[in-house]
Protein backbone atom coordinates (compact mmCIF):
# COMPACT_ATOMS: atom_id res chain seq x y z
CA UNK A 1 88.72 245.12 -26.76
CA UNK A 2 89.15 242.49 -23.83
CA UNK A 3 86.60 240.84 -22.93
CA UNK A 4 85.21 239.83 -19.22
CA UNK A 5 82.80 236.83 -19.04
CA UNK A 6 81.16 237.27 -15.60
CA UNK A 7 80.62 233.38 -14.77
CA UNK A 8 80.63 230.43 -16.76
CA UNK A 9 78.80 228.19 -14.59
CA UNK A 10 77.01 226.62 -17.67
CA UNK A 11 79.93 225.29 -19.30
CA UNK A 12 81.51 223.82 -16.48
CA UNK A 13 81.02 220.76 -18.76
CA UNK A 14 84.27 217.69 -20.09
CA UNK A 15 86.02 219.41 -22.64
CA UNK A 16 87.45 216.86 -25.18
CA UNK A 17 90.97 215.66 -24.54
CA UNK A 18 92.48 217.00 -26.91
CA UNK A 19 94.94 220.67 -25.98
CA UNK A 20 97.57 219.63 -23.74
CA UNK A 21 98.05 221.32 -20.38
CA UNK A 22 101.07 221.66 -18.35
CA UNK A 23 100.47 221.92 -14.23
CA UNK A 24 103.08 224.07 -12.80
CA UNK A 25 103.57 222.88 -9.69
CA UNK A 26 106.14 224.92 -7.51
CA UNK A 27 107.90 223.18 -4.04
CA UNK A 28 109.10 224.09 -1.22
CA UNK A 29 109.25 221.99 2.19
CA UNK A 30 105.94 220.63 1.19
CA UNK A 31 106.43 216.55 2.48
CA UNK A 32 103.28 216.78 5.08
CA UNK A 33 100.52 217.39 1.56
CA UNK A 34 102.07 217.15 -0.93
CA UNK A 35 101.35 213.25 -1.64
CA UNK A 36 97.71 213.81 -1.57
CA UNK A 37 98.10 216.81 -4.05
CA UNK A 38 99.74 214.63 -6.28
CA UNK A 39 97.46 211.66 -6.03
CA UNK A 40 94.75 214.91 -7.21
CA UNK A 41 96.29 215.85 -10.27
CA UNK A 42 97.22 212.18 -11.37
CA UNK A 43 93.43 211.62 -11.21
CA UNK A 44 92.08 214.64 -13.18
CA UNK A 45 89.43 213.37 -15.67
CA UNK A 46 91.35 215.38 -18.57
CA UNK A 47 93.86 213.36 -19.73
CA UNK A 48 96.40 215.43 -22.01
CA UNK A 49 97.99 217.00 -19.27
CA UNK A 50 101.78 216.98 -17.74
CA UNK A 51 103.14 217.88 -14.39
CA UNK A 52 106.45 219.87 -14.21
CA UNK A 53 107.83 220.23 -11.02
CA UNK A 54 110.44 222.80 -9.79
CA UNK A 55 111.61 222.99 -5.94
CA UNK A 56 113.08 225.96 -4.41
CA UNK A 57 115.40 223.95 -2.16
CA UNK A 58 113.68 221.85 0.68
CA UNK A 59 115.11 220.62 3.20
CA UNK A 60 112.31 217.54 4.27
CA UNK A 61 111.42 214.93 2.11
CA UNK A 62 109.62 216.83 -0.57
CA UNK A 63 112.49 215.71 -3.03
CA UNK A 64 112.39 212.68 -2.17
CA UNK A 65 108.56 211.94 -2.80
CA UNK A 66 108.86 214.01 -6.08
CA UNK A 67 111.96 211.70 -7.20
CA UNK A 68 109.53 208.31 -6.67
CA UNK A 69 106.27 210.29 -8.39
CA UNK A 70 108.61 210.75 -11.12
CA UNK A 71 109.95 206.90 -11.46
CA UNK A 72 106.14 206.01 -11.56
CA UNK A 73 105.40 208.50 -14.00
CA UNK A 74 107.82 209.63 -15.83
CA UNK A 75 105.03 210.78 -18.89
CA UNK A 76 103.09 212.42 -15.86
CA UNK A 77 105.72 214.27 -13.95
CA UNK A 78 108.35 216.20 -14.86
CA UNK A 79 111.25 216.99 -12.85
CA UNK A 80 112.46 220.63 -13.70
CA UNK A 81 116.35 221.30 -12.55
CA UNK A 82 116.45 224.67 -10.98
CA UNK A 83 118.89 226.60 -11.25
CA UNK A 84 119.02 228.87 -7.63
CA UNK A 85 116.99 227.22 -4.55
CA UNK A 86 115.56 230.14 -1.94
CA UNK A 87 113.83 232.44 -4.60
CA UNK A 88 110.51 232.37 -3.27
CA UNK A 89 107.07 231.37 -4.72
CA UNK A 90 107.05 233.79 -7.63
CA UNK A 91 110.55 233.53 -8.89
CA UNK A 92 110.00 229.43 -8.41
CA UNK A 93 106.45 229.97 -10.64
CA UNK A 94 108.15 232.00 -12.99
CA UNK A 95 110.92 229.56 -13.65
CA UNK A 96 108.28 226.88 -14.37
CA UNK A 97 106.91 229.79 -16.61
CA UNK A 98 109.61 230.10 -18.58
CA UNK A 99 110.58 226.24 -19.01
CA UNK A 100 106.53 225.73 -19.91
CA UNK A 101 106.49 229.03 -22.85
CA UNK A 102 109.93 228.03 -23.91
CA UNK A 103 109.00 224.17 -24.64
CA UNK A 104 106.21 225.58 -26.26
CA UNK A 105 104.66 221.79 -25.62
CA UNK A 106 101.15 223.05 -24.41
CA UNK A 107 98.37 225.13 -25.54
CA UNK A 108 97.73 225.72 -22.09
CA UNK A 109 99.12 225.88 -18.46
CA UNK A 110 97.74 225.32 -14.72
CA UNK A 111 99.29 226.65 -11.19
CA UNK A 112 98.96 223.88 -8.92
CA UNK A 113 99.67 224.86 -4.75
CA UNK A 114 101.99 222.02 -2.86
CA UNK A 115 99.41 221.82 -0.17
CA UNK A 116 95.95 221.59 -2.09
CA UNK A 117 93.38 218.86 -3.40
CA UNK A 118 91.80 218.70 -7.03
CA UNK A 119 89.02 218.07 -7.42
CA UNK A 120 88.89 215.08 -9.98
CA UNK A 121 87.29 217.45 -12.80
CA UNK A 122 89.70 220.63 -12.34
CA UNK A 123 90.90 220.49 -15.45
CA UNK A 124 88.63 219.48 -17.73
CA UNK A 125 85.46 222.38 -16.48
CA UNK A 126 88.22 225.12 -17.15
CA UNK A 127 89.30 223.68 -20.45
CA UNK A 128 86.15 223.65 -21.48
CA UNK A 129 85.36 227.46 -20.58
CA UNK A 130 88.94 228.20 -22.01
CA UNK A 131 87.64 226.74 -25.18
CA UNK A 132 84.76 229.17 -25.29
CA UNK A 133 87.41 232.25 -24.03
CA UNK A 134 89.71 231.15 -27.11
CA UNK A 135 86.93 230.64 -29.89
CA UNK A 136 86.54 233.82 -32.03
CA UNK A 137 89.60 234.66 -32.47
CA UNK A 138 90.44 234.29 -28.88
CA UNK A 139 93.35 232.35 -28.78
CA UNK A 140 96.01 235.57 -29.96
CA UNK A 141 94.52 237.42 -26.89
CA UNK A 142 95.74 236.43 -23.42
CA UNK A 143 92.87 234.39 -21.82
CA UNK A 144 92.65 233.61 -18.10
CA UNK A 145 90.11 230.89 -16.78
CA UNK A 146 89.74 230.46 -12.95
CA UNK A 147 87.09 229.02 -10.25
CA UNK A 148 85.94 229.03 -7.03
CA UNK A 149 87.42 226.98 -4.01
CA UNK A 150 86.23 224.68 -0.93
CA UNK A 151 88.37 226.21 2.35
CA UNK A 152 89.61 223.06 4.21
CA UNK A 153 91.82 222.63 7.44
CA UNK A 154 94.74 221.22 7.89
CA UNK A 155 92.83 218.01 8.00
CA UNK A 156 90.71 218.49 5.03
CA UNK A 157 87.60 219.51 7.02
CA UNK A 158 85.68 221.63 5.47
CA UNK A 159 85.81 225.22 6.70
CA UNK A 160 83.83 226.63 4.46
CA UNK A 161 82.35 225.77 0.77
CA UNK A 162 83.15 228.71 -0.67
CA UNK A 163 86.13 231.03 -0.57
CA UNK A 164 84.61 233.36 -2.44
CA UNK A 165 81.82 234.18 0.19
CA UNK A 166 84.22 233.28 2.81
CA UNK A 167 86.59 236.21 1.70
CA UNK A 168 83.11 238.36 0.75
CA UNK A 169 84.58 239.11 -2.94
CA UNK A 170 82.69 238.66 -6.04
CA UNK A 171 85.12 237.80 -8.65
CA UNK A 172 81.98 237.26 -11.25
CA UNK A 173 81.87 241.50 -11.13
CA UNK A 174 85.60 242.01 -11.14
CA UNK A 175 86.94 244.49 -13.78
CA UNK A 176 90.31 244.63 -15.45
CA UNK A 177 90.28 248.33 -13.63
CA UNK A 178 89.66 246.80 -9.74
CA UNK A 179 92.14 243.92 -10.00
CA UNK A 180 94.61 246.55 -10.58
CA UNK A 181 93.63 247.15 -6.90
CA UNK A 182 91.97 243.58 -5.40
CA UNK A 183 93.21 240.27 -7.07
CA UNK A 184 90.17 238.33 -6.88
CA UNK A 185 92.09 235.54 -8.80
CA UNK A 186 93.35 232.60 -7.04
CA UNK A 187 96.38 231.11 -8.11
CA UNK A 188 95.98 227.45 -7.76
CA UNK A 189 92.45 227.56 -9.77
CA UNK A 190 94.00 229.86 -12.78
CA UNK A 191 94.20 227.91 -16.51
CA UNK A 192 96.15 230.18 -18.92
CA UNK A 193 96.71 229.76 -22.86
CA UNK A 194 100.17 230.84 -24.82
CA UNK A 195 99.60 234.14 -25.32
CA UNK A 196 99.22 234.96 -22.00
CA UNK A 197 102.60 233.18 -21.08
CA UNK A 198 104.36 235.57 -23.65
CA UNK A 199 102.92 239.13 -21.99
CA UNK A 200 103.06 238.22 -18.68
CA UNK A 201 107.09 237.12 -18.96
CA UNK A 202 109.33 238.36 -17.29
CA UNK A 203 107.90 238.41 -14.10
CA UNK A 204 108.70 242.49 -12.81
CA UNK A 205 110.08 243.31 -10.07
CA UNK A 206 107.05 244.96 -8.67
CA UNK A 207 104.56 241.82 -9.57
CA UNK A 208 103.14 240.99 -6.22
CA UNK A 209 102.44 237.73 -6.74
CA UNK A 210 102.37 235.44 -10.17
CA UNK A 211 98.72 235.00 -9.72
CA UNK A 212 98.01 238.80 -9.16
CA UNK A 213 100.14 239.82 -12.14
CA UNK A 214 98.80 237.22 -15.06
CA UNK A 215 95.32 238.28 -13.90
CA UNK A 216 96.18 242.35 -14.16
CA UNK A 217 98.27 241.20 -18.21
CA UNK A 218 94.62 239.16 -18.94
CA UNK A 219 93.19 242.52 -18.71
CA UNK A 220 94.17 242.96 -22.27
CA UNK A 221 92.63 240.26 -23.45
CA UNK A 222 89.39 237.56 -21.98
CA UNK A 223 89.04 236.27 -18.08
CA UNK A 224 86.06 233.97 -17.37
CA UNK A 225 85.17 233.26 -13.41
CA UNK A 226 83.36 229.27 -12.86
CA UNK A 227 81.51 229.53 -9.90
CA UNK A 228 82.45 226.01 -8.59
CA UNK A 229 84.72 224.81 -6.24
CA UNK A 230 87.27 222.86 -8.07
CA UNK A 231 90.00 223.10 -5.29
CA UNK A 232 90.01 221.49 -1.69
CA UNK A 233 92.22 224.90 -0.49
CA UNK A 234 94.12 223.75 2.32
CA UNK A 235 94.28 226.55 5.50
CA UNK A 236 97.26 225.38 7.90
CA UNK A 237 99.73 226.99 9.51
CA UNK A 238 102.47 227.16 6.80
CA UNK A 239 100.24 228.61 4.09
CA UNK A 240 102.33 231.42 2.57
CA UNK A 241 99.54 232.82 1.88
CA UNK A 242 95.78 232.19 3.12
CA UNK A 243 92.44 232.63 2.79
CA UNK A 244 90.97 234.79 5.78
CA UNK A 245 87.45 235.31 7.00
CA UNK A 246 86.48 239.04 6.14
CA UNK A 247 83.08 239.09 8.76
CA UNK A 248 82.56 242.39 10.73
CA UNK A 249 83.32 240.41 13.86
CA UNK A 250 86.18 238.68 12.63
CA UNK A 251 88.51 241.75 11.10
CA UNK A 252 87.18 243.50 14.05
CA UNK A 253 88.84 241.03 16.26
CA UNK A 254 92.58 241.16 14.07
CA UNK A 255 92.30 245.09 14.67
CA UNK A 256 91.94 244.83 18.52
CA UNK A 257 94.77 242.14 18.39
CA UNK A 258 96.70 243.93 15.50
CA UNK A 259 95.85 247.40 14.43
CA UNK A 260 98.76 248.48 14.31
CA UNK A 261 99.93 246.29 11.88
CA UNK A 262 96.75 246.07 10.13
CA UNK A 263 97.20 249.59 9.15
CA UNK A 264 100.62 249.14 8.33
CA UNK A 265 99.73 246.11 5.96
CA UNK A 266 96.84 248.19 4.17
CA UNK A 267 99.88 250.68 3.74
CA UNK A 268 102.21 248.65 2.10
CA UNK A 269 99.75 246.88 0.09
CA UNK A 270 98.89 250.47 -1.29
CA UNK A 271 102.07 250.98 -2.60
CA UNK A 272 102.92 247.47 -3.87
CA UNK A 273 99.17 247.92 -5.99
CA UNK A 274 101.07 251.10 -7.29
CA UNK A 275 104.06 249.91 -8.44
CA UNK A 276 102.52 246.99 -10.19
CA UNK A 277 100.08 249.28 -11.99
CA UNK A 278 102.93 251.42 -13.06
CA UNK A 279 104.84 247.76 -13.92
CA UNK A 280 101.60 247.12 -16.19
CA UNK A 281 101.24 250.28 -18.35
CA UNK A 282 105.45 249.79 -18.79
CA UNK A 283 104.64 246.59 -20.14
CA UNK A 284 101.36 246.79 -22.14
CA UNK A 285 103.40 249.80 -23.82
CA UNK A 286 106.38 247.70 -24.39
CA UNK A 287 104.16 245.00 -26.60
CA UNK A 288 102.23 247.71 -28.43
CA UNK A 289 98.51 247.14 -26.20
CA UNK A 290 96.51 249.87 -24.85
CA UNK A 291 97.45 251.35 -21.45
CA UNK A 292 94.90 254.06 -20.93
CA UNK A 293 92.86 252.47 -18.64
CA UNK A 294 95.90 251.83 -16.73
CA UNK A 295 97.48 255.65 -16.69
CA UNK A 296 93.26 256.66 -16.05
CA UNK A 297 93.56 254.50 -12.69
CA UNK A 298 97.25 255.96 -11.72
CA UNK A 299 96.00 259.60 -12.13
CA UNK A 300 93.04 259.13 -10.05
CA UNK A 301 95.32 257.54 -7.29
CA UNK A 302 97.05 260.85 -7.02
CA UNK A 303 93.95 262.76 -7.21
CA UNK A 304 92.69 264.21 -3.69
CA UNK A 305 90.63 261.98 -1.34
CA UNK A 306 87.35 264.60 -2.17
CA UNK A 307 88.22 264.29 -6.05
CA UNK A 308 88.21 259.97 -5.55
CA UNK A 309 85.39 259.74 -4.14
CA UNK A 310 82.59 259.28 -6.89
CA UNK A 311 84.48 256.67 -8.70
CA UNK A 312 86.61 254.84 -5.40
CA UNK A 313 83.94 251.93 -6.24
CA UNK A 314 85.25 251.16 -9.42
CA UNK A 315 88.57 250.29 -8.17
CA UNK A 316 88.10 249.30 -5.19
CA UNK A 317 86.30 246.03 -5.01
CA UNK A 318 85.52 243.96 -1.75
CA UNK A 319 83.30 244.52 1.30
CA UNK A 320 82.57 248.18 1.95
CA UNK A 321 84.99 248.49 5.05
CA UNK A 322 88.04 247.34 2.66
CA UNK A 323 87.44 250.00 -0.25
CA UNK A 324 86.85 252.58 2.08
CA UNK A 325 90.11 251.74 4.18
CA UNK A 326 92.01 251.91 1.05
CA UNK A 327 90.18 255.30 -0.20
CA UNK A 328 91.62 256.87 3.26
CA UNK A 329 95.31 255.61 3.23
CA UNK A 330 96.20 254.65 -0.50
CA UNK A 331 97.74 257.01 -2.25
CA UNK A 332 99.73 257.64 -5.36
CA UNK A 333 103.07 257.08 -5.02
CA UNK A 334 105.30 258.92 -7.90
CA UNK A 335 104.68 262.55 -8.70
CA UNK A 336 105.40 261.66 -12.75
CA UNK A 337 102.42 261.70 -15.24
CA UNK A 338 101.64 258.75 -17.04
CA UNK A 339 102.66 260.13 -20.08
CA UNK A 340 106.14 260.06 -18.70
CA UNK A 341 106.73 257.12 -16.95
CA UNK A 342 106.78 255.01 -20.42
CA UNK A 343 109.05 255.12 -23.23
């Protein structure tokens, strides 16, 4: 049965350094942070730890400033050839995936943003909550360790302390069930072991993101939230993705400016949660795991609004406006029963 610890806040203690981790760091244009990010992870307090490095074909300096990190360091940081540039975040993530499971080097592996700022103990307070995840037996299940981060500017002022409350999710009472609808887990704080690695590769084509889909595959297995910031999370203008203030005044304000495509983002997002779901129970079949939870969630997606209502909570996590938007406009999005859609 997986296991979901709720917050680990206790053991947010040096782990020895001992397991080896590989940061997977993907690249892309990155030359204005990306020094500072590096300077971060080359003065992490754990100190069995590797960075490997794949770009997805910039066009500033970011080469450049990897090539002389890597003449400094050559033990440190890793240089991984590539071999198509303009895939995107998750196909350049899953490449450093792959290279990372088939070295089979570490025990464990790190996503690391271009634009962010360790904190100097990142990596040893989730090592030594992974620790905990992996005793018992732990370490054949796919275990997923990730924290809280500090929302900073461009600048590194800090916008808020907490993304967490920022975003007003509560990752601490996330279930393997409502990530299949909310990922409350942040990329660029997430520590994975092996076994996770193997399940979660290939990437589908209906993952989301690489973040979203190793948290939905550690559903099988043990997730453990530290509520600490261990990431300065840099907000700027380039941020593929960013953290956004989720106050009544504030999403009021994006739907005078934006309804429209508010609505039409909710929308999409509906079906892309679908897909993904559908993507999971393919692949939990495919390695002999239990789905039903999975095919329980995609039947009550096509159930009727009335019918949803006494459980929409469960799956829907998030301030009360979200789940209710998605009650009204997600929908299921494949008239084939569960029991079909797998081989």
């Amino acid at each position: 049965m997986p296991t979901f610890i709720s917050s680990i806040g206790s053991l947010a203690v040096p782990a020895p350094h001992v397991e080896p981790i590989d940061i997977l760091l993907a690249t892309y244009n990155g030359a204005a942070f990306l020094r500072p990010q590096i300077e971060s992870l080359l003065a992490q307090d754990y100190l069995s730890f590797r960075i490997l490095v794949s770009d997805d074909g910039s066009t500033d300096d970011t080469l450049a400033i990897l090539s002389a990190y890597a003449q400094r360091f050559p033990d440190r940081l890793v240089l991984v050839p590539s071999p198509l540039s303009g895939r995107g975040a998750l196909r350049n993530f899953e490449h450093l995936m792959t290279v990372c499971l088939a070295q089979g080097r570490a025990r464990w592996f790190a996503f690391a943003d271009q634009d962010d700022v360790w904190l100097p103990d990142k990596l040893s307070r989730s090592a030594a909550c992974m620790q905990t995840l992996e005793s018992n037996g732990g370490a054949d299940l796919p275990c997923l360790v990730h924290t809280d981060l500090c929302v900073v500017d461009a600048t590194q002022r800090v916008v808020h302390p907490s993304m967490v409350r920022y975003e007003g999710l509560n990752p601490a009472a996330a279930t393997r069930e409502s990530l299949l609808s909310v990922n409350e887990v942040t990329g660029c704080t997430v520590l994975g072991n092996q076994r996770l690695l193997e399940l979660a590769l290939p990437l589908p084509p209906a993952a989301i993101m690489h973040d979203w889909w190793c948290a939905v595959i550690a559903g099988s297995g043990r997730r453990a939230f530290i509520p600490h910031a261990t990431v300065y999370y840099r907000q700027h203008g380039a941020n593929q993705i960013g953290a956004r203030d989720r106050g009544v005044w504030a999403r009021g304000r994006r739907l005078v400016l934006d309804g429209p495509g508010v609505w039409r983002r909710v929308r999409e997002l509906g079906a892309q949660t679908w897909h993904q779901a559908v993507a999971l129970g393919q692949r939990l079949c495919e390695r002999g795991l239990d789905r039903t939870y999975v095919d329980d969630y995609l039947r009550w997606r096509c159930r009727s609004r009335l019918a949803q209502a006494s459980a929409y909570r469960r799956y829907y996590a998030g301030p009360q406006l979200d789940r209710l938007t998605r009650w009204l406009l997600w929908r299921g999005f494949d008239a084939q029963p569960p029991s079909r859609r797998y081989p």
